[in-house]
C-alpha atoms as a PDB file:
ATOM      1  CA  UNK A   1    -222.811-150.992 219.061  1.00  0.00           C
ATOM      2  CA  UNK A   2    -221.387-153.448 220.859  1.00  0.00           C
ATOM      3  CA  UNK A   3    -221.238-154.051 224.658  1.00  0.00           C
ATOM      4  CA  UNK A   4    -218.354-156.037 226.460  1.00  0.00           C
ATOM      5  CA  UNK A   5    -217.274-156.227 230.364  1.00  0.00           C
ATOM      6  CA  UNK A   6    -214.382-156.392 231.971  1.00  0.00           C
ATOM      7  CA  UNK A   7    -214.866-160.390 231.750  1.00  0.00           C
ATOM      8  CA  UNK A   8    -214.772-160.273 228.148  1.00  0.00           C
ATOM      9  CA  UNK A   9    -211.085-160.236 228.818  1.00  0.00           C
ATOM     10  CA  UNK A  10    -208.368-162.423 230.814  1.00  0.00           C
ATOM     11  CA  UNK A  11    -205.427-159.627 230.994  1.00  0.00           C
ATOM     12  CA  UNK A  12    -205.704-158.415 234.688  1.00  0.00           C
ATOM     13  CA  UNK A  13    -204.060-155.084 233.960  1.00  0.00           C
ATOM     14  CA  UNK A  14    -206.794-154.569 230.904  1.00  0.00           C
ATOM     15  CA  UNK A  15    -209.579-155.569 233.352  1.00  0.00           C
ATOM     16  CA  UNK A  16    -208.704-152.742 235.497  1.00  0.00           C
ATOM     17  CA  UNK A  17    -208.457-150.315 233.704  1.00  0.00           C
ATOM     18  CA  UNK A  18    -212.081-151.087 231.939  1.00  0.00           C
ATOM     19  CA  UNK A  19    -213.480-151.429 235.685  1.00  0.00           C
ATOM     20  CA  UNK A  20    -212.249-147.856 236.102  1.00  0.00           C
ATOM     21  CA  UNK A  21    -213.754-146.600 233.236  1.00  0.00           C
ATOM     22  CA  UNK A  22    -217.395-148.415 233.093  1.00  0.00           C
ATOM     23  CA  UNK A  23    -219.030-145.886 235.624  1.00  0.00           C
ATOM     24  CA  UNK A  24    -218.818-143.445 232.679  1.00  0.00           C
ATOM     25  CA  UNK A  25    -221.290-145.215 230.644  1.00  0.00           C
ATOM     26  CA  UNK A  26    -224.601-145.955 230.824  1.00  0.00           C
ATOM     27  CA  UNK A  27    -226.058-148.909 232.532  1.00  0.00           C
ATOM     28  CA  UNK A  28    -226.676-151.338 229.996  1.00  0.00           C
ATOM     29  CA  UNK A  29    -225.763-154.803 229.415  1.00  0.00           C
ATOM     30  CA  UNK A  30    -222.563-156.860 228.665  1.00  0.00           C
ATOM     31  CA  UNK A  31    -223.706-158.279 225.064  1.00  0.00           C
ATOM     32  CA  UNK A  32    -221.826-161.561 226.273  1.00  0.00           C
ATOM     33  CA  UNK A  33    -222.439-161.342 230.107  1.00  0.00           C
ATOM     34  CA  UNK A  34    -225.900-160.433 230.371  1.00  0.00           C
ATOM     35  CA  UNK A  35    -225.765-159.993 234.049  1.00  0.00           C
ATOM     36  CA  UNK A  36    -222.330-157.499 233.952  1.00  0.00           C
ATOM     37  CA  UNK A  37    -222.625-153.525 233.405  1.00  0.00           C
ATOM     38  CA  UNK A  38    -221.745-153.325 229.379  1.00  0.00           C
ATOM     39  CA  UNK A  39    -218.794-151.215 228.026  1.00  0.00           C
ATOM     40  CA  UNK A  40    -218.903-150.004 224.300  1.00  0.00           C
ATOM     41  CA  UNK A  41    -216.001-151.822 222.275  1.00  0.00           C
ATOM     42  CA  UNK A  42    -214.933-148.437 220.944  1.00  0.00           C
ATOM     43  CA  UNK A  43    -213.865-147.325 224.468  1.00  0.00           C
ATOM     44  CA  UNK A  44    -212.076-150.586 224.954  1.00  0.00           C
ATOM     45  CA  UNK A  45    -210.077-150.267 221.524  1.00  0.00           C
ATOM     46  CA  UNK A  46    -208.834-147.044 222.458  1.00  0.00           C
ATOM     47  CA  UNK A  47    -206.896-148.393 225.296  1.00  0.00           C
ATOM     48  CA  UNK A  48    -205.775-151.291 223.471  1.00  0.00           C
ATOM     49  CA  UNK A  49    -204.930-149.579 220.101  1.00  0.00           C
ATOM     50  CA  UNK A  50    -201.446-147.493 221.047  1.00  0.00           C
ATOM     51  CA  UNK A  51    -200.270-150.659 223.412  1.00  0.00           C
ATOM     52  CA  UNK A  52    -201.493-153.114 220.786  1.00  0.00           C
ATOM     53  CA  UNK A  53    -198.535-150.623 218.156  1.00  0.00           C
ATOM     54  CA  UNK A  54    -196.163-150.612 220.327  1.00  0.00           C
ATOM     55  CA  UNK A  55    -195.713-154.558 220.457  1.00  0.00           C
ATOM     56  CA  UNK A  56    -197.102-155.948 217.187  1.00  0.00           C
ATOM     57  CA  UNK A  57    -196.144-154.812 213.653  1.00  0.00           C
ATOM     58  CA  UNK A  58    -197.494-156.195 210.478  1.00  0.00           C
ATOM     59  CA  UNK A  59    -195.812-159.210 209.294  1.00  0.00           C
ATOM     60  CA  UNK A  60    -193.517-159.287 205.788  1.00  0.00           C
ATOM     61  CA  UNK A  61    -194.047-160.292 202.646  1.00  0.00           C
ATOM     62  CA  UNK A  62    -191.724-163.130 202.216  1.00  0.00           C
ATOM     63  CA  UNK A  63    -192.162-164.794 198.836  1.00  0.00           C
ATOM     64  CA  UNK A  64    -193.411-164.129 194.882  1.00  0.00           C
ATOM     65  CA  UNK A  65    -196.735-165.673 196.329  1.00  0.00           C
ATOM     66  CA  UNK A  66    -197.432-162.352 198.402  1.00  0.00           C
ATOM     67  CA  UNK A  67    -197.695-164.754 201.645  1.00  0.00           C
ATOM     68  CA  UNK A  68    -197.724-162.932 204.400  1.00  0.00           C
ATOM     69  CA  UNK A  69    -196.262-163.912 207.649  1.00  0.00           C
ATOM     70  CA  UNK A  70    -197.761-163.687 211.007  1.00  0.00           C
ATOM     71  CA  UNK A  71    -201.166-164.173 212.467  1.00  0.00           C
ATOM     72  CA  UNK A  72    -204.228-162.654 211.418  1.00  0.00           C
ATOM     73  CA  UNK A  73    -205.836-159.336 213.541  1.00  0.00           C
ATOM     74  CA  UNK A  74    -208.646-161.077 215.280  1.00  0.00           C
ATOM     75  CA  UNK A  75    -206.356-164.309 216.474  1.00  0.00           C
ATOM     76  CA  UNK A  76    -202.867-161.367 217.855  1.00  0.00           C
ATOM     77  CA  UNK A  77    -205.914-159.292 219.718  1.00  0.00           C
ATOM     78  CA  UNK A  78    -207.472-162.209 221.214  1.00  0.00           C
ATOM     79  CA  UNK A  79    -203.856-163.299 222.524  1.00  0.00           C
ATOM     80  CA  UNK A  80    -202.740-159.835 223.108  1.00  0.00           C
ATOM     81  CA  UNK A  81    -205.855-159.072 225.479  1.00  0.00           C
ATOM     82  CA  UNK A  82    -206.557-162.846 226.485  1.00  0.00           C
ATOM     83  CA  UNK A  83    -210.409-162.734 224.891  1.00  0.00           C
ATOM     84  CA  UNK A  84    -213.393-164.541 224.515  1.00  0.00           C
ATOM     85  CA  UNK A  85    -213.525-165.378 221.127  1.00  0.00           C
ATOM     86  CA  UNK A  86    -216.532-162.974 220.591  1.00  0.00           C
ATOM     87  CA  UNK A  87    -215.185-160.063 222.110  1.00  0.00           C
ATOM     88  CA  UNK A  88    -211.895-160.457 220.137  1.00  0.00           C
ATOM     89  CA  UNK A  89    -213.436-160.590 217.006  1.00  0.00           C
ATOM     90  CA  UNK A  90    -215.595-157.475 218.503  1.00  0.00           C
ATOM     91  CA  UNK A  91    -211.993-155.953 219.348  1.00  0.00           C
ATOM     92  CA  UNK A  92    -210.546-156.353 216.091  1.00  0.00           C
ATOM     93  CA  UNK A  93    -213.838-154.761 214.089  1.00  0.00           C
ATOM     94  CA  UNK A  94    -213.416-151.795 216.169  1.00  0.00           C
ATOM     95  CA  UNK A  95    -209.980-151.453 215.736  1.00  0.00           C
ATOM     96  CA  UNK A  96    -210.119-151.444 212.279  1.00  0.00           C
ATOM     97  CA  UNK A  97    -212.795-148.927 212.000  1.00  0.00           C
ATOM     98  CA  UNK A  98    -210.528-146.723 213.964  1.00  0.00           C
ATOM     99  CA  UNK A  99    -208.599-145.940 210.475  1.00  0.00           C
ATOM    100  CA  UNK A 100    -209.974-145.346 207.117  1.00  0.00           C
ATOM    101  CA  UNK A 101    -209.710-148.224 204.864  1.00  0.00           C
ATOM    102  CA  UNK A 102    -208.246-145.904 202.440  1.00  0.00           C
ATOM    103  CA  UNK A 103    -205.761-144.488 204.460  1.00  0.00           C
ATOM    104  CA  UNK A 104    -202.185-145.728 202.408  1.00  0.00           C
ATOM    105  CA  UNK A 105    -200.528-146.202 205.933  1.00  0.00           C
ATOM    106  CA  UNK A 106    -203.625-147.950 207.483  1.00  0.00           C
ATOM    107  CA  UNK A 107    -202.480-150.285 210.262  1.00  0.00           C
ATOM    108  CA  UNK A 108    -205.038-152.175 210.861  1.00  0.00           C
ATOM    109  CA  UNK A 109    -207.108-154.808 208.510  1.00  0.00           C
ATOM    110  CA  UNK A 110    -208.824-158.215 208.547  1.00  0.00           C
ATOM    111  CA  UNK A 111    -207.343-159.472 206.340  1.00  0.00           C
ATOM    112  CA  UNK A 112    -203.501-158.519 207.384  1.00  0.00           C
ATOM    113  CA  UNK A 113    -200.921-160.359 209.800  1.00  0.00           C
ATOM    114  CA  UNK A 114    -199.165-159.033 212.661  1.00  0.00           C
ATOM    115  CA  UNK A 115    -195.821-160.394 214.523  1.00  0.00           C
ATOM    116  CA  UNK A 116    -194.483-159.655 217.952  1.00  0.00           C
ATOM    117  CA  UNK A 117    -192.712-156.987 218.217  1.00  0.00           C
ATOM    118  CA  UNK A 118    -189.303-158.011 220.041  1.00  0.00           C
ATOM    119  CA  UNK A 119    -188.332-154.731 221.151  1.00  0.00           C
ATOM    120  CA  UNK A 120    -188.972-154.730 224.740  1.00  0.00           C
ATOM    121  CA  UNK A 121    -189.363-151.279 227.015  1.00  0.00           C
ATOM    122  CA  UNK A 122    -185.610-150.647 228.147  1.00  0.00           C
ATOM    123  CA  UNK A 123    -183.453-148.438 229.966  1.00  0.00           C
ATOM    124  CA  UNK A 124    -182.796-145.483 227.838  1.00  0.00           C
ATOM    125  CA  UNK A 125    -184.812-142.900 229.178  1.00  0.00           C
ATOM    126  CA  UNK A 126    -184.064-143.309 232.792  1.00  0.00           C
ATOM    127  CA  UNK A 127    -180.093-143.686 231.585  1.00  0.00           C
ATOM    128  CA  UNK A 128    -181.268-140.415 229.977  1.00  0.00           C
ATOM    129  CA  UNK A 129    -182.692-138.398 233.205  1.00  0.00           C
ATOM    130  CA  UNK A 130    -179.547-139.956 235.482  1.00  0.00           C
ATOM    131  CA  UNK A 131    -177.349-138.170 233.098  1.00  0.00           C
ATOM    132  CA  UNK A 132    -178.856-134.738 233.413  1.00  0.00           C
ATOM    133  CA  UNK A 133    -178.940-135.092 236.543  1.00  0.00           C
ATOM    134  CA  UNK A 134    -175.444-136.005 236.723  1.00  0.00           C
ATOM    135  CA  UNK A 135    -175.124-132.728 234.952  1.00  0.00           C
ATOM    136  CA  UNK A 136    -176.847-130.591 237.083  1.00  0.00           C
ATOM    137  CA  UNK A 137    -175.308-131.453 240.707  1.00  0.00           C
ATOM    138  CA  UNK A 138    -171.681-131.562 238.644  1.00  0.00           C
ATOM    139  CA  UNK A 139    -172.187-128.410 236.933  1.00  0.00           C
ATOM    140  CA  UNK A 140    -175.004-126.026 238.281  1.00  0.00           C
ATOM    141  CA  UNK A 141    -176.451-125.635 241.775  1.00  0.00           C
ATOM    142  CA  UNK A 142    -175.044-128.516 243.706  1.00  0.00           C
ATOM    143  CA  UNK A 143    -176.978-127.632 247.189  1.00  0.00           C
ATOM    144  CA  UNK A 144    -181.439-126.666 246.728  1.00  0.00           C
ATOM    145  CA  UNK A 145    -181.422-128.077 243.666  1.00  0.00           C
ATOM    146  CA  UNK A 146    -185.150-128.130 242.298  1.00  0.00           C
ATOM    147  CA  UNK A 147    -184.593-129.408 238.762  1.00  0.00           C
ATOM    148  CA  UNK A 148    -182.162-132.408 240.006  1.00  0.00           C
ATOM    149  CA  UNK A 149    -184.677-133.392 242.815  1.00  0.00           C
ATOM    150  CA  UNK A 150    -187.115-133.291 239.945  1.00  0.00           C
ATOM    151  CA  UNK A 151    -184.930-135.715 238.196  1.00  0.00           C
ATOM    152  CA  UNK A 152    -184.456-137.965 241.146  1.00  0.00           C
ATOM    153  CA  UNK A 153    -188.025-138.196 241.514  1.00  0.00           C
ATOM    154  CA  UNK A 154    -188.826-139.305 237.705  1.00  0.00           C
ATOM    155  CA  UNK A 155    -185.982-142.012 237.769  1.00  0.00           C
ATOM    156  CA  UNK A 156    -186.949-143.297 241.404  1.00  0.00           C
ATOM    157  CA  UNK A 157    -190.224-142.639 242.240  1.00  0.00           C
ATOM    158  CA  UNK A 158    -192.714-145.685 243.334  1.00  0.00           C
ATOM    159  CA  UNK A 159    -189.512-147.732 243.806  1.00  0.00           C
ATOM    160  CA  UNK A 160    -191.098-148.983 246.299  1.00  0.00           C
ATOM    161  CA  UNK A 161    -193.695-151.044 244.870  1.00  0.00           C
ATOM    162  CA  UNK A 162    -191.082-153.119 242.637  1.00  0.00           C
ATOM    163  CA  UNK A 163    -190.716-156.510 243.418  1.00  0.00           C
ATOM    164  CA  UNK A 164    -188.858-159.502 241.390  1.00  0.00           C
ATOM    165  CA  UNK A 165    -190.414-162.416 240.148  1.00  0.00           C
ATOM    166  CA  UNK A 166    -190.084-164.011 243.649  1.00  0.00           C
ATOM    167  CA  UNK A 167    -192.120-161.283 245.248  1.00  0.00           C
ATOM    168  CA  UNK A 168    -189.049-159.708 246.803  1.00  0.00           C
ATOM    169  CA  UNK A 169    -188.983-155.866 246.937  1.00  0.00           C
ATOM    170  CA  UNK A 170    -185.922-154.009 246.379  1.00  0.00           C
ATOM    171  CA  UNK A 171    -186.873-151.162 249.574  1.00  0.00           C
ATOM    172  CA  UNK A 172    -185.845-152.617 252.415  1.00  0.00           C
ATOM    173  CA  UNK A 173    -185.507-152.186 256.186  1.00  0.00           C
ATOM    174  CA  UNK A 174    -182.168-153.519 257.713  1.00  0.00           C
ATOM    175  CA  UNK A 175    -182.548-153.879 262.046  1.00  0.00           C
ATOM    176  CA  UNK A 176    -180.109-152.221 264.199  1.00  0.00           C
ATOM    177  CA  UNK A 177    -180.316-155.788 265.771  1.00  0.00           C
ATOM    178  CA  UNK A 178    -180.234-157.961 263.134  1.00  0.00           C
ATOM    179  CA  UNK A 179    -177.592-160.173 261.121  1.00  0.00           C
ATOM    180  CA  UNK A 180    -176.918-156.845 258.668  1.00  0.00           C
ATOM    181  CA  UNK A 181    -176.095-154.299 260.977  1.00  0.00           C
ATOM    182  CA  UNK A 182    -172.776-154.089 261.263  1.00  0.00           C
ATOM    183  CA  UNK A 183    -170.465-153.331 258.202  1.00  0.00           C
ATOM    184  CA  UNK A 184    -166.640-152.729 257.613  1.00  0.00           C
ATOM    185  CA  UNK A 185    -164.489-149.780 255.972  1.00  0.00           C
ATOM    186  CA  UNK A 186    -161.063-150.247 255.467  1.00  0.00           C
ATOM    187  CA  UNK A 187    -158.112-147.845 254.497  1.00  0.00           C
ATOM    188  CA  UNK A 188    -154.421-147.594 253.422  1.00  0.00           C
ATOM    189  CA  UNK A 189    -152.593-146.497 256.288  1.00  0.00           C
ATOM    190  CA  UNK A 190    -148.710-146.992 255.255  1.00  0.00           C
ATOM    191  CA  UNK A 191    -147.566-144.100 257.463  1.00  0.00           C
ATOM    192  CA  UNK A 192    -147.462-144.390 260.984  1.00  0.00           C
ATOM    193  CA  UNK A 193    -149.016-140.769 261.445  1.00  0.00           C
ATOM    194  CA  UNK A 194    -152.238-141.668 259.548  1.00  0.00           C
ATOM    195  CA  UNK A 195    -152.129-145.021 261.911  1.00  0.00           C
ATOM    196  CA  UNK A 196    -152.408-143.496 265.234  1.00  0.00           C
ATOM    197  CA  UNK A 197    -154.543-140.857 263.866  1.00  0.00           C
ATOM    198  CA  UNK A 198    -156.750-143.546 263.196  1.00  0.00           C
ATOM    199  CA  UNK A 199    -156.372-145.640 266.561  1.00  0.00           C
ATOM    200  CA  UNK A 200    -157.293-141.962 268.230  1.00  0.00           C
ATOM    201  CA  UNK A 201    -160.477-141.342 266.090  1.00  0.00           C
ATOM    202  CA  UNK A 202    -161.864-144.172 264.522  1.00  0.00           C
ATOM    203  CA  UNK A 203    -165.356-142.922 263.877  1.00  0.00           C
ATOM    204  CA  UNK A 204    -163.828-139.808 261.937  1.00  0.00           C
ATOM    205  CA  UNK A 205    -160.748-141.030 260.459  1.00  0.00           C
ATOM    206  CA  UNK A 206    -162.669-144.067 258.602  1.00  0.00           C
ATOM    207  CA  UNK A 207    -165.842-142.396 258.063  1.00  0.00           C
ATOM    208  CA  UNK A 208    -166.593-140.897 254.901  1.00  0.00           C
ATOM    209  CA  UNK A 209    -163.333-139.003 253.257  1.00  0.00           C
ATOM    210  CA  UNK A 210    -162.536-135.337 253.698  1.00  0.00           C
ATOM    211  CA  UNK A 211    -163.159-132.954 251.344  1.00  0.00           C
ATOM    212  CA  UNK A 212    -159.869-132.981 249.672  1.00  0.00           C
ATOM    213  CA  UNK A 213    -160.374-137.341 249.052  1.00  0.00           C
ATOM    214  CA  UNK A 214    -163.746-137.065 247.786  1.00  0.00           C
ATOM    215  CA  UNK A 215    -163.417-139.026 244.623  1.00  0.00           C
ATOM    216  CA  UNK A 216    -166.625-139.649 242.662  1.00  0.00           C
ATOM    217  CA  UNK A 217    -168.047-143.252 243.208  1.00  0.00           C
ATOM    218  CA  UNK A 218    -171.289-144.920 242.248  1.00  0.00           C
ATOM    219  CA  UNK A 219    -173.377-143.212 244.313  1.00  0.00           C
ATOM    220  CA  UNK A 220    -172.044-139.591 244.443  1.00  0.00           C
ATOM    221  CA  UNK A 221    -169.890-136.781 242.337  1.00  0.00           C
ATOM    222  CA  UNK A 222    -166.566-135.360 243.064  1.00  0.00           C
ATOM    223  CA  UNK A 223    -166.251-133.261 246.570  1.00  0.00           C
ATOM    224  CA  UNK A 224    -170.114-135.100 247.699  1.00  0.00           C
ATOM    225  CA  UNK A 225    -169.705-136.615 250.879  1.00  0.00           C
ATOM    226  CA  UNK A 226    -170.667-140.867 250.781  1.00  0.00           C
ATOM    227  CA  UNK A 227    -170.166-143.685 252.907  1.00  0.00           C
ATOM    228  CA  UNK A 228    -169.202-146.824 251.280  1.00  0.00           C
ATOM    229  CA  UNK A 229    -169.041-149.969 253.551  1.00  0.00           C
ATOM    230  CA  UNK A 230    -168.988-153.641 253.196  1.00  0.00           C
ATOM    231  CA  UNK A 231    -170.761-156.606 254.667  1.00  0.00           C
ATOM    232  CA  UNK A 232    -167.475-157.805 255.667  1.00  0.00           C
ATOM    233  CA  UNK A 233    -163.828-157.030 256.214  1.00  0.00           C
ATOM    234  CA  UNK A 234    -162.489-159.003 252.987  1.00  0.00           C
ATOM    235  CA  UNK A 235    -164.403-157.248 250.482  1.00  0.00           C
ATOM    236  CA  UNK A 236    -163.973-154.007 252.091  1.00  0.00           C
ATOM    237  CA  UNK A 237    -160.350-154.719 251.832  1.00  0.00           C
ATOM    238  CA  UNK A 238    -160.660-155.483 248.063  1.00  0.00           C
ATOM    239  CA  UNK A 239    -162.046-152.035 247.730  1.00  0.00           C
ATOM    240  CA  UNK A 240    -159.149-150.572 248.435  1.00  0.00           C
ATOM    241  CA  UNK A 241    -157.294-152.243 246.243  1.00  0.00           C
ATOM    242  CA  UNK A 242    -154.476-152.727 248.259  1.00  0.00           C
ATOM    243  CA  UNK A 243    -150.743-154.148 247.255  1.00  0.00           C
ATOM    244  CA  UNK A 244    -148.076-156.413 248.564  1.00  0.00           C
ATOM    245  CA  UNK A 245    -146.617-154.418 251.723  1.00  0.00           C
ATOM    246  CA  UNK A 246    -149.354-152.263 251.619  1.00  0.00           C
ATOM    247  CA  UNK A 247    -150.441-151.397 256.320  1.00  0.00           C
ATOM    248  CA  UNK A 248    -153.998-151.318 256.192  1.00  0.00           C
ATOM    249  CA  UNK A 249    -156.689-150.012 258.762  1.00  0.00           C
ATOM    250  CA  UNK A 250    -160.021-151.306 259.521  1.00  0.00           C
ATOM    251  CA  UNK A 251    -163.380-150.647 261.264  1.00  0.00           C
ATOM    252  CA  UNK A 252    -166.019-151.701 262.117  1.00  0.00           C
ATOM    253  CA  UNK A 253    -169.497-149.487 261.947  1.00  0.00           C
ATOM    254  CA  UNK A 254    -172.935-150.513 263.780  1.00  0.00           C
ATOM    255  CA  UNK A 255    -176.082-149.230 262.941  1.00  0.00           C
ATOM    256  CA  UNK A 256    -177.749-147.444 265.959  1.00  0.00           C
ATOM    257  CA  UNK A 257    -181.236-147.518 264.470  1.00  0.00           C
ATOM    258  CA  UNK A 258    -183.146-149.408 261.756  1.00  0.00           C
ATOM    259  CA  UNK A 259    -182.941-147.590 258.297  1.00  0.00           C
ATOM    260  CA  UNK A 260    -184.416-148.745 254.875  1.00  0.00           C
ATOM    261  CA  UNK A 261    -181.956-149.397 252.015  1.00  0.00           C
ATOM    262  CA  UNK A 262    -182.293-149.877 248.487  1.00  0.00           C
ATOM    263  CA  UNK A 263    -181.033-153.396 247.659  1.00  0.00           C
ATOM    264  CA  UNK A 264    -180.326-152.959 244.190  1.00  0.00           C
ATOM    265  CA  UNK A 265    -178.712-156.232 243.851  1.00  0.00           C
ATOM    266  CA  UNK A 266    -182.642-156.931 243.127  1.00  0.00           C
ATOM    267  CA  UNK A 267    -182.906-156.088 239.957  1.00  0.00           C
ATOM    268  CA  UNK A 268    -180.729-158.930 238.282  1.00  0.00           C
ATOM    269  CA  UNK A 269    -183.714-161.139 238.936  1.00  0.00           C
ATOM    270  CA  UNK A 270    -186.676-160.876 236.023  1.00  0.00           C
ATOM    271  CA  UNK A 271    -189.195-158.286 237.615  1.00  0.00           C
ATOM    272  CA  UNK A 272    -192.503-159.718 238.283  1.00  0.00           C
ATOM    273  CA  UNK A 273    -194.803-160.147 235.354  1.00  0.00           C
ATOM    274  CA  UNK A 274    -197.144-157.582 235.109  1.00  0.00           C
ATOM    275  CA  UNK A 275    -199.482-156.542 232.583  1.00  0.00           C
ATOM    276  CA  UNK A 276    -198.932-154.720 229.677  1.00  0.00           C
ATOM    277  CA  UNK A 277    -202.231-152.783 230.190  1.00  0.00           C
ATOM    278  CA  UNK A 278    -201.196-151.365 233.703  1.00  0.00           C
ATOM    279  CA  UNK A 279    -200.677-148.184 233.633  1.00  0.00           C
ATOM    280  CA  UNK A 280    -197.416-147.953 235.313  1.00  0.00           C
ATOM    281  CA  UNK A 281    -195.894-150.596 233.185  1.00  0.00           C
ATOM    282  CA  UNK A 282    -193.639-148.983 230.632  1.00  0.00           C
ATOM    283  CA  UNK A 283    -192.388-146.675 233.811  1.00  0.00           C
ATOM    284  CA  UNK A 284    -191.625-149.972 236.244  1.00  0.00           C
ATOM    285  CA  UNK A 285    -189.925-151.865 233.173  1.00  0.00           C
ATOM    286  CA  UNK A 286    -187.935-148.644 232.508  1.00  0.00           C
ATOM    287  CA  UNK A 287    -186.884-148.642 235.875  1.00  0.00           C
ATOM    288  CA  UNK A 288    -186.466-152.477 236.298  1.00  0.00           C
ATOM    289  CA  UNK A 289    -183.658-151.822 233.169  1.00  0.00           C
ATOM    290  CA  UNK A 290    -181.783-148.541 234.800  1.00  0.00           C
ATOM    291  CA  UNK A 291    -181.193-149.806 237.829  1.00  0.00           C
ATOM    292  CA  UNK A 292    -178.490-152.795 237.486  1.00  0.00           C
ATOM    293  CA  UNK A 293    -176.977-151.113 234.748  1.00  0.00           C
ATOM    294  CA  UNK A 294    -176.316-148.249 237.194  1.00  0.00           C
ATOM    295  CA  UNK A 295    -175.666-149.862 240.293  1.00  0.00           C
ATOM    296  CA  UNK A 296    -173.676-152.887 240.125  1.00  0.00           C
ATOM    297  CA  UNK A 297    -173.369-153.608 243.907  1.00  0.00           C
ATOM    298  CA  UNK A 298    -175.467-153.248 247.018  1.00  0.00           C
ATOM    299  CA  UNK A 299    -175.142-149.385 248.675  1.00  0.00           C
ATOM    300  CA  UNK A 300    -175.816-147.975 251.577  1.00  0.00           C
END
């Protein structure tokens, strides 16, 4: 049997997950770190095997000559899990010896090549959960809603953590002192009634619409109360959508405390690379995906 440590291996994510694992086994010695707590491959293969089939597939056959393209096992898992060229070719034994060598579907060989899989993790299932619960507020129990918070949870939760290849997180805190605290809302006022209405009570006339106007937007159904504002006067203007003759009415809101926002103009950057061993990383790519394709502007 053979032993490997987490330095065996270059992938960060990969190393973590085998440093979480080693106090399992018995103390005994890294066959190519003799001074590092040993692993046995066969524990290391079964965290690699399902991630290793989700991004590589075995390469055609592309001519009469039976040539197949692609790399061979030992040379993708070395890449795949940045190894020492002893531990990969450890790696790729033990994956094969997962599967029977006469299995007709068998996956793995020596003597087979593997390409890249292309497909990447995408949006699709979080598009998925932010249509149910779409669904559910819409259609069922709009108020102590269990099964939509739920759904809420799964599409959003760890949000926090997210940050773009420049480090920058998409959670936010904007200061009730700072630079963004103040933003505009601006609204077609062509009748002289709805004017001084609005002179006489700013705060409710512009904040967010009465029942009655409560038009579904980006961040909200039809009838659900949401304040949309702008950064400044001109785009809250465009909004509106206002036309030539059109008497508009404008205000302008401050924030009274700090609050934290999520800035999902964030996620048109590339995410920060992360490992394909981490645990979290098909849910953080997912999420990466759904969010622009949701949101296309910054909301408060």
């Amino acid at each position: 049997m053979t032993l490997v440590c987490p330095d065996c291996f270059g992938d960060t994510g990969l190393q973590s997950r085998l440093v979480k694992i080693r106090p399992k086994f018995d103390d005994k010695k890294c066959d190519f770190h003799s001074t590092k707590k040993g692993i046995p491959i066969e524990a290391v293969a079964e965290i690699v095997d399902p991630i290793f089939r989700q991004h590589y597939q075995l390469g055609d056959f592309t001519n009469r000559y039976a040539e197949q393209n692609g790399d061979p096992l030992v040379f993708c898992v070395g890449e795949f899990t940045q190894a020492e060229e002893d531990s990969a070719e450890a790696l790729a034994e033990a994956l094969c010896q997962t599967e029977s060598y006469y299995d007709p579907d068998v996956f793995y060989g020596e003597e087979l090549n593997y390409v890249r899989d292309g497909t990447d993790v995408g949006s699709f299932a979080h598009s998925q959960l932010w249509a149910k619960f779409c669904r559910a507020i819409t259609y069922s129990v709009r108020f102590f809603n269990n099964d939509a918070e739920q759904k809420l949870k799964e599409i959003f939760e760890g949000i926090q953590f997210q940050k773009d290849a420049d480090q920058n997180p998409p959670v936010r805190r904007l200061s009730s002192s700072g630079a963004e605290s103040q933003f505009w809302r601006a609204r077609i006022a062509n009748n002289l009634k709805d004017r001084q209405a609005i002179r006489e009570r700013p705060a409710l006339e512009l904040g967010a619409p009465p029942m009655r106007l409560r038009r579904a937007g980006r961040m909200n159904s039809w009838g659900i109360k949401a304040f949309y504002a702008a950064f400044d006067l001109d785009t809250a203007i465009s909004e509106i959508r206002p036309v030539v003759g059109d008497k508009l009415m404008a205000g302008k809101f401050e924030l009274t405390r700090d609050v934290y926002v999520l800035d999902t103009t964030r996620f048109t950057a590339p995410i920060k690379e992360a490992s394909l061993f981490n645990v979290s990383y098909e849910q953080r790519v997912n999420q990466w995906a759904f969010c622009p394709s949701s949101y296309k502007m910054r909301q408060i």
